[in-house]
C-alpha atoms as a PDB file:
ATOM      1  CA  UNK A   1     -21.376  -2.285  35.569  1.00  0.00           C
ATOM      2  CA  UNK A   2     -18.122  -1.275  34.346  1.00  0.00           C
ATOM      3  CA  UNK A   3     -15.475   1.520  36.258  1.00  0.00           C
ATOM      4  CA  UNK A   4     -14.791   4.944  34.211  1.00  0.00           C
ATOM      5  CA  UNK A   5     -13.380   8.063  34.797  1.00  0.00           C
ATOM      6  CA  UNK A   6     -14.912  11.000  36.661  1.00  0.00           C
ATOM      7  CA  UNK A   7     -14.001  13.042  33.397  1.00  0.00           C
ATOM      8  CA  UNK A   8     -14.070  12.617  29.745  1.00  0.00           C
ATOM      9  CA  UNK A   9     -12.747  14.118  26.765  1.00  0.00           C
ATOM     10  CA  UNK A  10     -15.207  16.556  25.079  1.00  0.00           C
ATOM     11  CA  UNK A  11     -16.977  14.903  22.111  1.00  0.00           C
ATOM     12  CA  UNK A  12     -18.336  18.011  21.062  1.00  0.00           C
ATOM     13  CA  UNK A  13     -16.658  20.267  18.515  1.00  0.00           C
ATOM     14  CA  UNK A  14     -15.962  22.911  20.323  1.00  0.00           C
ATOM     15  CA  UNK A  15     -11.734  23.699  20.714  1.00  0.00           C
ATOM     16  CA  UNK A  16      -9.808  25.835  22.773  1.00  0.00           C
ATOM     17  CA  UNK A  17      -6.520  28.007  23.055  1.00  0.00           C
ATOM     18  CA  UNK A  18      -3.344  24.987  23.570  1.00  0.00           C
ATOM     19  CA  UNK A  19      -1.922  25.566  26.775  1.00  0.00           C
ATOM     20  CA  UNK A  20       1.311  24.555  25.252  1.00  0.00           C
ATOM     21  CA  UNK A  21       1.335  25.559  21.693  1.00  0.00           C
ATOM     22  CA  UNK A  22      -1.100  28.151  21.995  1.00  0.00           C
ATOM     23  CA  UNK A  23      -3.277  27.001  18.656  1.00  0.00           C
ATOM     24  CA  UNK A  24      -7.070  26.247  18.823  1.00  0.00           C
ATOM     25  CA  UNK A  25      -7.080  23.234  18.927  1.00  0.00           C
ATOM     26  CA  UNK A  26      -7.214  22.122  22.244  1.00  0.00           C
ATOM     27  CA  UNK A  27     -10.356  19.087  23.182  1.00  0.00           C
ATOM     28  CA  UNK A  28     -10.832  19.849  27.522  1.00  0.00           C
ATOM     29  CA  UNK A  29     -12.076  17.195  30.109  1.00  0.00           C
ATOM     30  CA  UNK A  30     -16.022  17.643  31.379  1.00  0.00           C
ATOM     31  CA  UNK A  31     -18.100  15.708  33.407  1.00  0.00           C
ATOM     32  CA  UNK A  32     -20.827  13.949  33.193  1.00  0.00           C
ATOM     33  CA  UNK A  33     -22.895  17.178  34.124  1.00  0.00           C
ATOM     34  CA  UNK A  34     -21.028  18.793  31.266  1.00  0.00           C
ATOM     35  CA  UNK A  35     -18.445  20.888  33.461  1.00  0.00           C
ATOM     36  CA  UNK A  36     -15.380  21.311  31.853  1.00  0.00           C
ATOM     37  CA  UNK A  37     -12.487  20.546  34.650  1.00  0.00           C
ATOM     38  CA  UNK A  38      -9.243  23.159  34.857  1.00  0.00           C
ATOM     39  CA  UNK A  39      -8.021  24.526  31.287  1.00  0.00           C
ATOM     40  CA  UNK A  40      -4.567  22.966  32.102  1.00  0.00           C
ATOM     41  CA  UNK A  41      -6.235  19.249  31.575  1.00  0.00           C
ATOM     42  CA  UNK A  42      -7.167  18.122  27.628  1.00  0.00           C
ATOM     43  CA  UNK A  43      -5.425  17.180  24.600  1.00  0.00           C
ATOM     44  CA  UNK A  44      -4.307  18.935  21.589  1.00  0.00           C
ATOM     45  CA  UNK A  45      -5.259  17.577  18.538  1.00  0.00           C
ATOM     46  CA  UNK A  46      -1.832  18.098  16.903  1.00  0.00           C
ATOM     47  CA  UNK A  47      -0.432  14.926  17.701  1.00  0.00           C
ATOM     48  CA  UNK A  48       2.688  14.983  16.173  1.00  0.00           C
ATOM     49  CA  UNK A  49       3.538  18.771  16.282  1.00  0.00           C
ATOM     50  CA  UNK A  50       2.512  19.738  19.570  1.00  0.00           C
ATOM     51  CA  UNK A  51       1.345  16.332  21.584  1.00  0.00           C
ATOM     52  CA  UNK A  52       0.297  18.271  24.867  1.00  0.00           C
ATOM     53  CA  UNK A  53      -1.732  15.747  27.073  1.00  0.00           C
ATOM     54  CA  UNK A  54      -2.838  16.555  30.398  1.00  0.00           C
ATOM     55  CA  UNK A  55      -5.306  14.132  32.037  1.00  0.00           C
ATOM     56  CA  UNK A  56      -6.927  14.692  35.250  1.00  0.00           C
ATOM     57  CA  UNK A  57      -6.630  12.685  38.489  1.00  0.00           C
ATOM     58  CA  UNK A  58     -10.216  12.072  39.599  1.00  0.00           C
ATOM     59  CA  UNK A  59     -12.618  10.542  41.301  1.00  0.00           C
ATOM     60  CA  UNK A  60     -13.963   7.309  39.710  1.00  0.00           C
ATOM     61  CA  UNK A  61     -18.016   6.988  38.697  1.00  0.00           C
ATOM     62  CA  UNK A  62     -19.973   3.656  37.786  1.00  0.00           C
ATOM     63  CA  UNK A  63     -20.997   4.167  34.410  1.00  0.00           C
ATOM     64  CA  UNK A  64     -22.730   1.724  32.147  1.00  0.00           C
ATOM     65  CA  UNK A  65     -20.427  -0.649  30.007  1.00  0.00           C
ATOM     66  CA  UNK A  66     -21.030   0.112  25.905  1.00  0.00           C
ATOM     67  CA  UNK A  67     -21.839  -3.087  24.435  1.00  0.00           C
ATOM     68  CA  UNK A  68     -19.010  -3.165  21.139  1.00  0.00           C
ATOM     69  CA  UNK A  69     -20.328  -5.931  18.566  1.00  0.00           C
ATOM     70  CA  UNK A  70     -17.101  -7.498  17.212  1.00  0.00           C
ATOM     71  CA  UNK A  71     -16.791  -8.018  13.132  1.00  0.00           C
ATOM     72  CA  UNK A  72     -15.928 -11.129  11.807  1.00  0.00           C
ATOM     73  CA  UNK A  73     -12.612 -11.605  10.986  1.00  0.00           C
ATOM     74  CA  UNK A  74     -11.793 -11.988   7.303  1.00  0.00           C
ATOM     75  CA  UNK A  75      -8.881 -13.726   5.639  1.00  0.00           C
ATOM     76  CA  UNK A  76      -7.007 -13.275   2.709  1.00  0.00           C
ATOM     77  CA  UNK A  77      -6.312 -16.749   0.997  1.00  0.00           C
ATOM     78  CA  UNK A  78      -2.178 -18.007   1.882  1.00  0.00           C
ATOM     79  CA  UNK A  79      -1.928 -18.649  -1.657  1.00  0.00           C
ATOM     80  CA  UNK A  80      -2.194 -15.188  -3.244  1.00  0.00           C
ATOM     81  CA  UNK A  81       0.006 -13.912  -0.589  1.00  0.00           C
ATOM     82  CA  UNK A  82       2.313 -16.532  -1.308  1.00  0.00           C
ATOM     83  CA  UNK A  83       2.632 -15.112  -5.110  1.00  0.00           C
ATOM     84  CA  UNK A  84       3.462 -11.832  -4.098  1.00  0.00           C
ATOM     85  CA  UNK A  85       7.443 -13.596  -3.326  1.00  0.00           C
ATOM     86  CA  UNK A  86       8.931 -12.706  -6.453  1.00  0.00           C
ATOM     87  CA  UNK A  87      10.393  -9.953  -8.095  1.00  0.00           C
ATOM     88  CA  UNK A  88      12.374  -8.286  -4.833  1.00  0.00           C
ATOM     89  CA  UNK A  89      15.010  -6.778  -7.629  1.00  0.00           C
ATOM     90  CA  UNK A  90      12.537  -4.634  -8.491  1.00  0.00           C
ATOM     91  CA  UNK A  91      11.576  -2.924  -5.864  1.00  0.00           C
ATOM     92  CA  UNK A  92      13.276   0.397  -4.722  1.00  0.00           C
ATOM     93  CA  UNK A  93      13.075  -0.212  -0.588  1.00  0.00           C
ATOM     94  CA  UNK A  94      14.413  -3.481  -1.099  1.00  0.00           C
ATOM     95  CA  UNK A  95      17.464  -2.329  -3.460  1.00  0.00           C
ATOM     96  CA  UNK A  96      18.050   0.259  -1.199  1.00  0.00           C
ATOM     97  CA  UNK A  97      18.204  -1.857   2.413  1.00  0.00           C
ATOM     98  CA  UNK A  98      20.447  -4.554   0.191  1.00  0.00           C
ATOM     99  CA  UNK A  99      23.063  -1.599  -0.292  1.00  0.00           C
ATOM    100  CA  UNK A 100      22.772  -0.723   3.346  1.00  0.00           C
ATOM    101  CA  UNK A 101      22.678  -3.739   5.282  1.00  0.00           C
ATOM    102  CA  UNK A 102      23.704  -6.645   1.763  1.00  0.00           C
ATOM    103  CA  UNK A 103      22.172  -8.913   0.233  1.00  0.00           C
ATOM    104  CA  UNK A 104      21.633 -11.778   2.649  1.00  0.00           C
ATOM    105  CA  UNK A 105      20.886  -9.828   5.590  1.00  0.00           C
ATOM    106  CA  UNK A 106      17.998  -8.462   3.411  1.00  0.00           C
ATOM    107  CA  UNK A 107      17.273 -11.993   2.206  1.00  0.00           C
ATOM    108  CA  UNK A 108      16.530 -13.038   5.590  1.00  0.00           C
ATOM    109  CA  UNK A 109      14.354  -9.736   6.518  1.00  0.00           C
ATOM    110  CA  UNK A 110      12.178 -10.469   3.720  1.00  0.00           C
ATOM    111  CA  UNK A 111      11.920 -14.497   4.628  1.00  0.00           C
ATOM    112  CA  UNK A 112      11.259 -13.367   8.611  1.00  0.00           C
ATOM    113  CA  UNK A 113       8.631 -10.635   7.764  1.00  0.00           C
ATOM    114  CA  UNK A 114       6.934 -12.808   4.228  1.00  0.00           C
ATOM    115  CA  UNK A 115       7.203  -9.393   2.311  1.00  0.00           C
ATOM    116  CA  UNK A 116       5.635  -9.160  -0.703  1.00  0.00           C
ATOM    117  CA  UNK A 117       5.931  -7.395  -3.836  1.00  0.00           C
ATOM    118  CA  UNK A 118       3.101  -6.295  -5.919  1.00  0.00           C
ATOM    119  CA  UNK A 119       2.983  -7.581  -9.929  1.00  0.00           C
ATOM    120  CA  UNK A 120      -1.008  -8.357 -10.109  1.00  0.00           C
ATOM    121  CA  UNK A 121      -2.203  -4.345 -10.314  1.00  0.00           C
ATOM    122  CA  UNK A 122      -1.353  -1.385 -12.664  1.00  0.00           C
ATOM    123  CA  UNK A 123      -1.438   1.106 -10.500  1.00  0.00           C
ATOM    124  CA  UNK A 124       0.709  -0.393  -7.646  1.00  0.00           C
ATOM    125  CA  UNK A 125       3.202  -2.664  -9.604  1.00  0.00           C
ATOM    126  CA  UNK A 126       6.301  -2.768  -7.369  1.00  0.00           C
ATOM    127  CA  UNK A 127       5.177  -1.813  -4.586  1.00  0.00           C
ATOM    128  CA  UNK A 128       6.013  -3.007  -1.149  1.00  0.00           C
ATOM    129  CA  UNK A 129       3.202  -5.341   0.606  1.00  0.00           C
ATOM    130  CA  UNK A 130       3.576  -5.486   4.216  1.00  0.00           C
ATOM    131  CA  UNK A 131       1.398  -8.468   5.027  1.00  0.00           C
ATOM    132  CA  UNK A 132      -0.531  -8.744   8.303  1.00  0.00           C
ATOM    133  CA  UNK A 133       0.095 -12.885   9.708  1.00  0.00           C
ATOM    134  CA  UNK A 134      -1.313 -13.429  12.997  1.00  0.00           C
ATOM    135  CA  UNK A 135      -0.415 -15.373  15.940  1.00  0.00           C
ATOM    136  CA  UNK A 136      -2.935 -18.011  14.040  1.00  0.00           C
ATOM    137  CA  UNK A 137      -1.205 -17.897  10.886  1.00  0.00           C
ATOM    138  CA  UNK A 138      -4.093 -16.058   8.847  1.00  0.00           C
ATOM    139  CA  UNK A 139      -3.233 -13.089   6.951  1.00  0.00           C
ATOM    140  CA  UNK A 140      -5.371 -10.146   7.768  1.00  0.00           C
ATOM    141  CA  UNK A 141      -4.526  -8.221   4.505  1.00  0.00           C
ATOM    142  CA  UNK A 142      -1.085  -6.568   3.393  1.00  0.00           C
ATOM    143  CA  UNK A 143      -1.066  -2.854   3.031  1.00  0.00           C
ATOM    144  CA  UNK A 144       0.962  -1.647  -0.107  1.00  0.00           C
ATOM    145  CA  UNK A 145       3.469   1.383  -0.070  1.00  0.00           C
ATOM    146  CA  UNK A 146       5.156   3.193  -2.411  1.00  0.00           C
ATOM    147  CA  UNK A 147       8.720   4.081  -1.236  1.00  0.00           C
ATOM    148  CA  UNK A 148      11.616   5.665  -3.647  1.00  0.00           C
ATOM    149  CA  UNK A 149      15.370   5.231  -4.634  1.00  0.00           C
ATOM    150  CA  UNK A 150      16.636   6.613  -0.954  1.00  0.00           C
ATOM    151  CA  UNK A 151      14.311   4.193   0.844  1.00  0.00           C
ATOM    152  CA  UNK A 152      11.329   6.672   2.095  1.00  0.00           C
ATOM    153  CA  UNK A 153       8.139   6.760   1.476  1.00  0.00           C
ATOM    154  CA  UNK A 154       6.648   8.158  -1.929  1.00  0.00           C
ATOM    155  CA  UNK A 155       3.948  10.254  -0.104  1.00  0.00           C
ATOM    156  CA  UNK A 156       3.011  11.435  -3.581  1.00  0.00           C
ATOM    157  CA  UNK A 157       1.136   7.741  -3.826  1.00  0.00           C
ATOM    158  CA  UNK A 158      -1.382   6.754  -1.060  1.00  0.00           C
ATOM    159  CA  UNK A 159      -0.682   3.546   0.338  1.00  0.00           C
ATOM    160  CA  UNK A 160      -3.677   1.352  -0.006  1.00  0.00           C
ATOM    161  CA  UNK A 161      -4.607  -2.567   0.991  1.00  0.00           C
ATOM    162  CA  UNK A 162      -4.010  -5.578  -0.991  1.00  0.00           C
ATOM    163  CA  UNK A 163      -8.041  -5.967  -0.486  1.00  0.00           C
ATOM    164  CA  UNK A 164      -8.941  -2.997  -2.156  1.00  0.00           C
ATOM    165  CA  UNK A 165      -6.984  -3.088  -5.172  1.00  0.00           C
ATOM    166  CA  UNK A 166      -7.663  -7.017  -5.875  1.00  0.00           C
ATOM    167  CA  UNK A 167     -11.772  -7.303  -7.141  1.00  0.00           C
ATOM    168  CA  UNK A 168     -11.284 -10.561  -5.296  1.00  0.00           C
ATOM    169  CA  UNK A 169     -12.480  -9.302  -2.564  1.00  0.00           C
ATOM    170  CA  UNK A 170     -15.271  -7.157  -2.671  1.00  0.00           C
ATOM    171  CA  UNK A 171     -16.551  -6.396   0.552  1.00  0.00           C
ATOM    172  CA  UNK A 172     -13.910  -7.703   2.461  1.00  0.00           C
ATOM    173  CA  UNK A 173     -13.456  -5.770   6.021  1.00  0.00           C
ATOM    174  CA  UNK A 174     -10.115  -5.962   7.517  1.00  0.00           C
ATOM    175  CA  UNK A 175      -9.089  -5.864  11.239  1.00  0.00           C
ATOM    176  CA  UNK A 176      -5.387  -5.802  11.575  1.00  0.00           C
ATOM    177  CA  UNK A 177      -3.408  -7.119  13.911  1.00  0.00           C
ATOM    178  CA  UNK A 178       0.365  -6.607  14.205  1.00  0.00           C
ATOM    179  CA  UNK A 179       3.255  -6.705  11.695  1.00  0.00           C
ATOM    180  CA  UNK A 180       5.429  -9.530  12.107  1.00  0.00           C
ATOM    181  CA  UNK A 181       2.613 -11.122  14.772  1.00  0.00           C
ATOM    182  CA  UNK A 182       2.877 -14.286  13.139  1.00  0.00           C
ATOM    183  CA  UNK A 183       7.326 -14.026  14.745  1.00  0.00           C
ATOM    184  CA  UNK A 184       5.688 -14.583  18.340  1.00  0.00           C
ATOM    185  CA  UNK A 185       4.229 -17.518  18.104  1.00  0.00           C
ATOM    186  CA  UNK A 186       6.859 -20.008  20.598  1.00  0.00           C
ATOM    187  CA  UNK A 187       9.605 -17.155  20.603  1.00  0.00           C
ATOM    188  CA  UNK A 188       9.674 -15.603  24.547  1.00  0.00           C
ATOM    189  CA  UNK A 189      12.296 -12.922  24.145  1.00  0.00           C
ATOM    190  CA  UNK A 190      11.558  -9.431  24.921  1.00  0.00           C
ATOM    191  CA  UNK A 191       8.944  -7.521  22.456  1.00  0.00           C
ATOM    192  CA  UNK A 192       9.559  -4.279  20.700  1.00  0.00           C
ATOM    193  CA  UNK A 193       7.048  -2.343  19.009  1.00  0.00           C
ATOM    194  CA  UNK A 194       7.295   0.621  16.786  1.00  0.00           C
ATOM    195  CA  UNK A 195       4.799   2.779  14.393  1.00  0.00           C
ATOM    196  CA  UNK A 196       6.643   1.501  10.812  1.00  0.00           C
ATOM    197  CA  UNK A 197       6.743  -1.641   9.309  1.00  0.00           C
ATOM    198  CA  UNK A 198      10.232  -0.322   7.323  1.00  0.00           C
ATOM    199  CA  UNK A 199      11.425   0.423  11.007  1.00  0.00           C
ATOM    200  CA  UNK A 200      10.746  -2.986  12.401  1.00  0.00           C
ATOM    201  CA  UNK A 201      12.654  -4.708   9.554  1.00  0.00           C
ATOM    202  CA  UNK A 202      15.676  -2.870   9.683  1.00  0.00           C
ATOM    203  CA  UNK A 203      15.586  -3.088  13.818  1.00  0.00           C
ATOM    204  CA  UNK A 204      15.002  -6.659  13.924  1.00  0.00           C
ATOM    205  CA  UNK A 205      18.680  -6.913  12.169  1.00  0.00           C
ATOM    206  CA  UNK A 206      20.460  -4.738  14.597  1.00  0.00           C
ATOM    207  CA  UNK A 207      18.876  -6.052  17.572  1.00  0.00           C
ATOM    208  CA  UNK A 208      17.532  -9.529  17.101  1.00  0.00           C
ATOM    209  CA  UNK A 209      17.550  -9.931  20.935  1.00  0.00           C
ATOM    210  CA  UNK A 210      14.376  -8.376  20.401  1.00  0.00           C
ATOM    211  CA  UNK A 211      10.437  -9.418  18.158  1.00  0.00           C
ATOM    212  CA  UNK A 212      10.210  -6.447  16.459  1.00  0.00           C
ATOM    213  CA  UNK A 213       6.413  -5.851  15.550  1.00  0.00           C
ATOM    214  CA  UNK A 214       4.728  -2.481  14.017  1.00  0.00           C
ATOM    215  CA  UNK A 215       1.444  -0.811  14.787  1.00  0.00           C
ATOM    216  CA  UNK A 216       0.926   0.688  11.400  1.00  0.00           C
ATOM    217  CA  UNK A 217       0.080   3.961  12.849  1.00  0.00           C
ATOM    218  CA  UNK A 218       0.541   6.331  15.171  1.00  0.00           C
ATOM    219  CA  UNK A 219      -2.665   5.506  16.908  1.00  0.00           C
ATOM    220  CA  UNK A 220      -2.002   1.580  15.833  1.00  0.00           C
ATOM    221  CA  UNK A 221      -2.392   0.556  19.712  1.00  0.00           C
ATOM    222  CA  UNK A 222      -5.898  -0.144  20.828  1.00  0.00           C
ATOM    223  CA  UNK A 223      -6.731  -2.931  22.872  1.00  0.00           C
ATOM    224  CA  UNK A 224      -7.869  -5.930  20.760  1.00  0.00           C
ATOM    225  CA  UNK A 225      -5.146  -5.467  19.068  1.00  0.00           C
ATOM    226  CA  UNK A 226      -2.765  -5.486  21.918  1.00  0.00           C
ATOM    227  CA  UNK A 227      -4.541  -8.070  24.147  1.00  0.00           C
ATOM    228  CA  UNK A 228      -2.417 -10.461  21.823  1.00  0.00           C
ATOM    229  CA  UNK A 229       0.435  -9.828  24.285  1.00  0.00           C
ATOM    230  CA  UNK A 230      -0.812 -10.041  27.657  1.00  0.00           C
ATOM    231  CA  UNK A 231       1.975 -11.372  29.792  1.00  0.00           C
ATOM    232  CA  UNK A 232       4.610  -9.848  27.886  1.00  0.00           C
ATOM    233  CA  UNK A 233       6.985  -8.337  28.113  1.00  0.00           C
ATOM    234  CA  UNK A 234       7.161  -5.484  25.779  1.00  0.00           C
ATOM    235  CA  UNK A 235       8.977  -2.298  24.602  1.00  0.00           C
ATOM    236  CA  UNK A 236       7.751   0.359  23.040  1.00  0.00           C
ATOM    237  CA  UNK A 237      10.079   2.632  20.248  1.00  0.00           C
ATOM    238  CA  UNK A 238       8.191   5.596  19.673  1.00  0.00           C
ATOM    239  CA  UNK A 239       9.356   7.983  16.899  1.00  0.00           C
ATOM    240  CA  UNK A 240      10.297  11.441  17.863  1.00  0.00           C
ATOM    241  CA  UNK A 241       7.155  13.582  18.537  1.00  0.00           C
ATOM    242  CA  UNK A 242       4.945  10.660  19.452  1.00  0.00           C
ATOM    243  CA  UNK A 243       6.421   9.575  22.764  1.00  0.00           C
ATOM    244  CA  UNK A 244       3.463  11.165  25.186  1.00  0.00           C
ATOM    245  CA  UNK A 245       1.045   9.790  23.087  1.00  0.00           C
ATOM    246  CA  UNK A 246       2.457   6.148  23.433  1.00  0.00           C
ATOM    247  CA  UNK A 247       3.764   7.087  27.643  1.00  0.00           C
ATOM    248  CA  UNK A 248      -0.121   6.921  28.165  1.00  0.00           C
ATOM    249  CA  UNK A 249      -0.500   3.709  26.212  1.00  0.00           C
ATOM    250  CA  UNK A 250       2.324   2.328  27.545  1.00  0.00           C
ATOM    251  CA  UNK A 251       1.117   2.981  31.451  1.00  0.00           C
ATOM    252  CA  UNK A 252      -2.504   1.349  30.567  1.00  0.00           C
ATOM    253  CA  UNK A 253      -0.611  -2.265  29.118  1.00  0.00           C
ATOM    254  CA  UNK A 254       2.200  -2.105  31.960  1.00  0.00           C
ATOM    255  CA  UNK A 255       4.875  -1.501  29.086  1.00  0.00           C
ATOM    256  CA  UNK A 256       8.117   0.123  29.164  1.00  0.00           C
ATOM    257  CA  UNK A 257       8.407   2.633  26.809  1.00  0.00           C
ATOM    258  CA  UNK A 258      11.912   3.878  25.678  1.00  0.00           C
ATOM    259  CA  UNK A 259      13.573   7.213  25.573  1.00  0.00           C
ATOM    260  CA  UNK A 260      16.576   6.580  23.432  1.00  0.00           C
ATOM    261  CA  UNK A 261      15.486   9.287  20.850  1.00  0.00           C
ATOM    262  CA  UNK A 262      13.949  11.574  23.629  1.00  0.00           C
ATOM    263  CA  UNK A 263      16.860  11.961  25.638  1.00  0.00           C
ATOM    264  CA  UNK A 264      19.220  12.479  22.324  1.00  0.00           C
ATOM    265  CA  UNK A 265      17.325  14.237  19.610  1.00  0.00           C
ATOM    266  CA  UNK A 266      18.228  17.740  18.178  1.00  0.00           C
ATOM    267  CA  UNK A 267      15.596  20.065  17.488  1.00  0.00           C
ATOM    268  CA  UNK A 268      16.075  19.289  13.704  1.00  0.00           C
ATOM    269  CA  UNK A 269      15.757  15.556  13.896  1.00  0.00           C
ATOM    270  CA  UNK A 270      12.396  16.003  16.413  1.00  0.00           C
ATOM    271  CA  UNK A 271      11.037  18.171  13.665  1.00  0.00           C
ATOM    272  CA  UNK A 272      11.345  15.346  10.811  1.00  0.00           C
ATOM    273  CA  UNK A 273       9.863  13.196  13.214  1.00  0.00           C
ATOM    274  CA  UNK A 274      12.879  10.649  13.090  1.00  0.00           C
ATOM    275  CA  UNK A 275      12.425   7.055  14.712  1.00  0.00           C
ATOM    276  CA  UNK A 276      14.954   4.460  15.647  1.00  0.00           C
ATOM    277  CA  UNK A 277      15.686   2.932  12.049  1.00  0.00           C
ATOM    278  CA  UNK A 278      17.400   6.389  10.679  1.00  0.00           C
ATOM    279  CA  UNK A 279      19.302   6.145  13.907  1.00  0.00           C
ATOM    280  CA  UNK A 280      20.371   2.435  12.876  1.00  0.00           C
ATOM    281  CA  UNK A 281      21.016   3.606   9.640  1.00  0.00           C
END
């Protein structure tokens, strides 16, 4: 038998008036009877634009455990990630952080994080590939971005996976695991984390005090990923407009969590959702 929470979020799709934003789109707490607790407790689904989060202080009930079958893990092979090394000139990121930060600080980004730069496909040539290492070594996949001449994202182009767009491997099912896991492996300083892989690159040159790792995501922080850093001591850097959503995450690990950007931000830089590298920049 496993501990849970007196109330849950509502899986149903029912929504209500935001407390704090006042849009529908409010998910409240119920019980196991199907009560909903006080309107003030739930979570809005706009993450980023609103990020209201009120959870209730309850009472504990035994619940049954879910049984979660785990997938295999599945591998891309070192030696096509290895290819990917060429090219860098190319790219429009990598020109672009060589004319902020020069050329051999860049150099040694690329060597620390094993970037890669698509030639194999078409439709991605050039792109960025952030490859996945983990603490074993084994790359998970690399997920390939688009980014332009000023060094942000092309969100006209879909990133995609280095699995999807090589035939190679048909069927393959990745489970990530951190960018730049493979940096912790007999390195104890101090971990930071933050959503983007760009971000932890250009961090881990103004602050190499710290492992600078990326979630992928804004929701990048479940548990089997994260169990890789039990004992720990970690950091994280949310971007502006996600720091509630990574307080709670960061009081279930026993993180710290940083308000750098919180306590500084205008209202202009919280609505373009800056994070710590534009800062650096």
């Amino acid at each position: 038998m496993a501990v849970d929470f007196k109330f849950k979020l509502d899986t149903s799709s029912k929504k209500f008036r935001c407390p704090n934003c006042g849009k529908k789109t409010f998910v409240r707490y119920r019980d196991e009877k199907g009560n909903y607790a006080a309107d003030i407790f739930g979570r809005c689904d706009r993450e980023v634009n609103c990020g209201y989060l009120n959870i209730p202080d309850n009472e504990k009930v035994i619940v049954a455990p879910k049984i979660q079958r785990r997938k295999k893990l599945m591998f891309i092979d070192y030696e096509d990630a290895v290819k990917t090394s060429t090219r860098f000139e190319e790219n429009n990121l990598i020109n672009f952080l060589v004319d902020k930060l020069g050329y051999d600080a860049v150099d040694a980004i690329v060597e620390r994080y094993r970037i890669g730069i698509d030639q194999t496909f078409p439709t991605t040539q050039n792109w960025i590939i952030w490859w996945q290492f983990d603490v074993d070594d084994n790359c998970r996949s690399g997920k390939l971005m688009k980014y332009g001449p000023d060094g942000r994202r092309d969100k006209s182009q879909s990133s995609t996976w280095y699995h999807k767009v090589n035939p190679k491997y048909k069927g393959f099912e990745v489970t990530q695991c951190f960018f730049g896991e493979h940096l912790i492996v007999g390195n104890q300083n101090k971990i930071a984390i933050v959503e983007s892989e760009k971000t932890a690159c250009i961090a881990s040159h103004f602050m190499p005090e710290f492992i600078w790792l990326a979630s992928g995501s804004l929701t990048g922080l479940g548990y089997h990923k994260c169990k890789v850093l039990k004992h720990r001591h970690v950091t994280l850097f949310p971007d502006l407009g996600a720091f509630d959503k990574w307080k709670v995450k960061a009081s279930e690990y026993g993180w710290n969590i940083s308000r750098a950007l919180e306590d500084r931000a205008t209202a202009d830089e919280r609505e373009l959702g800056l994070d710590i590298a534009d800062y650096l920049i």
